[in-house]
C-alpha atoms as a PDB file:
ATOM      1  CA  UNK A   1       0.000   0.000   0.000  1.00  0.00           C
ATOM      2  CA  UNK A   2       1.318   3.231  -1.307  1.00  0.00           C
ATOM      3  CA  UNK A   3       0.867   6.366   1.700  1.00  0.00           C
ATOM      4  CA  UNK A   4       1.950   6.491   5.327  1.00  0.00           C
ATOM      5  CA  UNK A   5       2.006   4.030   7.342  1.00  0.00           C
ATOM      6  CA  UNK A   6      -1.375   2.996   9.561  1.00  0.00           C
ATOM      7  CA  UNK A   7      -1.198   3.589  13.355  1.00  0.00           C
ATOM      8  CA  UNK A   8      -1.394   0.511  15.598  1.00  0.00           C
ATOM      9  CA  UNK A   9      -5.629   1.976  16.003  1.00  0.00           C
ATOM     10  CA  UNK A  10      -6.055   2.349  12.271  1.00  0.00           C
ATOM     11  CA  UNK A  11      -4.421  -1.155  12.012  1.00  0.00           C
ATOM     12  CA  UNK A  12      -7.042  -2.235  14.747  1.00  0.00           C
ATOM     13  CA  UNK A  13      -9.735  -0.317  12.836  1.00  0.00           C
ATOM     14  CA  UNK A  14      -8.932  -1.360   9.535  1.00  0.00           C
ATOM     15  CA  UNK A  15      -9.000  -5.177  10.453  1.00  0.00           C
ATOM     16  CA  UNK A  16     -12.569  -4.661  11.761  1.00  0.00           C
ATOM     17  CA  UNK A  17     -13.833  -3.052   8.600  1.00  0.00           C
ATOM     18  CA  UNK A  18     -12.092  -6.100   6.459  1.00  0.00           C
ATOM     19  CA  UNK A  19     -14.030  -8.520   8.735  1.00  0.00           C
ATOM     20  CA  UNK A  20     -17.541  -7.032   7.668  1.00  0.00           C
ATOM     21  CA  UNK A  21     -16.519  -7.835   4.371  1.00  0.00           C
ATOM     22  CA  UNK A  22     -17.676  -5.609   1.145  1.00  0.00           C
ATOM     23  CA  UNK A  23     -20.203  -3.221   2.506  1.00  0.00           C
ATOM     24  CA  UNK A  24     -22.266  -3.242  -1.172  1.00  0.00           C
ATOM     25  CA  UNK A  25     -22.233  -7.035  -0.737  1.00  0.00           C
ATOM     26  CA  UNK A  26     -23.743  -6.877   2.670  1.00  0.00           C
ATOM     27  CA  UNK A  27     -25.947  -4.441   2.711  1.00  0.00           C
ATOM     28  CA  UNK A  28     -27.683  -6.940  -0.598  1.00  0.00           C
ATOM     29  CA  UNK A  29     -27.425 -10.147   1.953  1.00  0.00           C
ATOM     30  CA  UNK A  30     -24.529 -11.134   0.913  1.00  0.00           C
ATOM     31  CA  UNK A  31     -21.029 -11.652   2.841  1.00  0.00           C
ATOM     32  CA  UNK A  32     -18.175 -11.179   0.161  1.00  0.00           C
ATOM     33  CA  UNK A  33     -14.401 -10.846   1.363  1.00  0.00           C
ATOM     34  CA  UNK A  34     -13.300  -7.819   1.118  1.00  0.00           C
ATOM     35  CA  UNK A  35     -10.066  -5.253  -0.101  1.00  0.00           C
ATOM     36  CA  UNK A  36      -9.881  -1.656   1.583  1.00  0.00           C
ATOM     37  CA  UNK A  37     -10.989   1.366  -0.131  1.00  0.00           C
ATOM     38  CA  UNK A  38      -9.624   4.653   1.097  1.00  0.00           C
ATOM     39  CA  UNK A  39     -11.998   7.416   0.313  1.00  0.00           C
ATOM     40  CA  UNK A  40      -9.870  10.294   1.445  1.00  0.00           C
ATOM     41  CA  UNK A  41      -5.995   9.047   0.289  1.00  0.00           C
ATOM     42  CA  UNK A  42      -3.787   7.138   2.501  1.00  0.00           C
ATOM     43  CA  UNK A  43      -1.406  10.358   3.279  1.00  0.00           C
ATOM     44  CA  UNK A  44      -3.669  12.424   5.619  1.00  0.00           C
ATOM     45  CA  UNK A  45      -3.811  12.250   9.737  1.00  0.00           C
ATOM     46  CA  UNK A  46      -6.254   9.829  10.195  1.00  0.00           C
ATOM     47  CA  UNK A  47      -7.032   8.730   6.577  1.00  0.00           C
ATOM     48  CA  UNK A  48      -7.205   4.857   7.963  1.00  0.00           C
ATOM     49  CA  UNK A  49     -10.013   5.374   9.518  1.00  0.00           C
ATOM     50  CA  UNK A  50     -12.025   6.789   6.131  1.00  0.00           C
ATOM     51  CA  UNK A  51     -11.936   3.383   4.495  1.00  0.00           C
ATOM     52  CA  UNK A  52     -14.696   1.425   3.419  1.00  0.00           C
ATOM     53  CA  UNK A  53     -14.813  -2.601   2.899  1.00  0.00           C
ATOM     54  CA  UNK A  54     -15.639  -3.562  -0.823  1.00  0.00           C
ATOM     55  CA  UNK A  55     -14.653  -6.559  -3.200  1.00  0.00           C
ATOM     56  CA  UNK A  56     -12.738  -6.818  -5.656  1.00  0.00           C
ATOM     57  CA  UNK A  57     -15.678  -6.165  -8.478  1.00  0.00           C
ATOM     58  CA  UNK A  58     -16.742  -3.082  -6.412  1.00  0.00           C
ATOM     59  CA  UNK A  59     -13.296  -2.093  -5.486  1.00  0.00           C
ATOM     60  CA  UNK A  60     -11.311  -1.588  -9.031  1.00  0.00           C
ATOM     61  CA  UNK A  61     -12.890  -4.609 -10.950  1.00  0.00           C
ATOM     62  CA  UNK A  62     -13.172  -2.035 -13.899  1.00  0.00           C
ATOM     63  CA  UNK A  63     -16.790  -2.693 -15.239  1.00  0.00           C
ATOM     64  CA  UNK A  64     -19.497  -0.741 -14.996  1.00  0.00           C
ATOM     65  CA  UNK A  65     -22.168  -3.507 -16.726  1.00  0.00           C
ATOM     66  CA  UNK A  66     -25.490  -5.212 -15.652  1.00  0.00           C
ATOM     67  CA  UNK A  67     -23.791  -7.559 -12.483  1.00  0.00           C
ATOM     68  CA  UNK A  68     -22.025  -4.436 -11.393  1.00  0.00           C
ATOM     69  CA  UNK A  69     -20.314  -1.210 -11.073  1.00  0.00           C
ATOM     70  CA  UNK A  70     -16.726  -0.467  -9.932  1.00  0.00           C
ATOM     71  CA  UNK A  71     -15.615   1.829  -7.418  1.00  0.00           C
ATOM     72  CA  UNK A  72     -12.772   2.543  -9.735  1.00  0.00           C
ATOM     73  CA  UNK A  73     -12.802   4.202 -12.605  1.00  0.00           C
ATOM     74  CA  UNK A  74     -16.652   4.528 -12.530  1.00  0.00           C
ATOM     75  CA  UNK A  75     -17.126   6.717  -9.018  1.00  0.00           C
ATOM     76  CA  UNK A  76     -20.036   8.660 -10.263  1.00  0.00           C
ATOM     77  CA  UNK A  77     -22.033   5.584 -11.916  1.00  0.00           C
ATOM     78  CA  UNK A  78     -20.862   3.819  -8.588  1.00  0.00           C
ATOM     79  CA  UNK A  79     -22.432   6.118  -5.940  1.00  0.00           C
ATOM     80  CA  UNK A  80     -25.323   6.477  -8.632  1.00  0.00           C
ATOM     81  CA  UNK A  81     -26.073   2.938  -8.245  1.00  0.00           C
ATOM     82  CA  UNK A  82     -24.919   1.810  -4.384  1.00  0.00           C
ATOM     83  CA  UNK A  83     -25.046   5.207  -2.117  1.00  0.00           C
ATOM     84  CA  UNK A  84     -22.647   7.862  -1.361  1.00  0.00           C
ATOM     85  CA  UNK A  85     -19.021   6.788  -0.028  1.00  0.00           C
ATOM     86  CA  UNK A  86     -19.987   8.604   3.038  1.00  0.00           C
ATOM     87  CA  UNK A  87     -23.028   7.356   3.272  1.00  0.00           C
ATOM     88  CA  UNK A  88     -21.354   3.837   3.168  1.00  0.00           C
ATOM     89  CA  UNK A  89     -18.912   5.037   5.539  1.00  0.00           C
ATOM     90  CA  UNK A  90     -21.610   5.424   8.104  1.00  0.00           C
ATOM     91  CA  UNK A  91     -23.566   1.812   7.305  1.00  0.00           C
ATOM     92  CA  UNK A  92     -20.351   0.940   7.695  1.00  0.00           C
ATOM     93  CA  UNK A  93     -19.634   2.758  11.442  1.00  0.00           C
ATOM     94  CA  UNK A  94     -23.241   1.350  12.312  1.00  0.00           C
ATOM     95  CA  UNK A  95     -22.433  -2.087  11.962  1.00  0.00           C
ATOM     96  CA  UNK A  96     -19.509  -1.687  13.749  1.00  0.00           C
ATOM     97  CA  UNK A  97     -21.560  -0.495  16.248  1.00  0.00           C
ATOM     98  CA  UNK A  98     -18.454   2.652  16.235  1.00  0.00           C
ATOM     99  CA  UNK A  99     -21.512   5.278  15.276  1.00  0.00           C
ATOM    100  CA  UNK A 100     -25.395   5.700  16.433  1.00  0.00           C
ATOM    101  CA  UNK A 101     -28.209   5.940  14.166  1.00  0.00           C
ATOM    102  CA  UNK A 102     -29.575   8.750  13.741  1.00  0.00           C
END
């Protein structure tokens, strides 16, 4: 991974978001491993922490087709079809029971 290095709490945080898997999987029933998506770089103070969980097809799979869209290079036709990255963020935060709904 390319950026700094995580802190031993993003580490810890980071392994909890892999373990929900893809968060476009689960929120459709299913439980898919996952790879981590930063949505804010991997330079910043903290940018471990804004990472969501998604598979490889949702990740950077490439397609944007009938099955499904990828995060990368299709972010528009991606939030279009699945929700906002922060909006995912916080599904994400709820399940982890790290955030309160609202």
């Amino acid at each position: 991974m390319k950026g700094r290095k995580p802190t031993s709490k993003e580490e810890a945080h980071i392994k909890l978001v892999v373990g929900l898997g893809c968060i476009v999987c689960l929120l459709d029933g299913i439980h898919t491993p996952c790879e981590v998506h930063h949505t804010d770089g991997k330079t910043k103070p903290g940018a471990h922490f804004w990472i969501l969980g998604l598979c490889y097809y949702h990740h950077r799979g490439g397609a944007d087709c009938q099955e499904y869209t990828s995060r990368h290079p299709h972010k528009a036709a991606f939030e279009d079809r699945y929700d906002t990255e922060e909006n995912l963020m916080d599904w994400t935060l709820r399940l982890l029971g790290l955030k309160e709904d609202d």
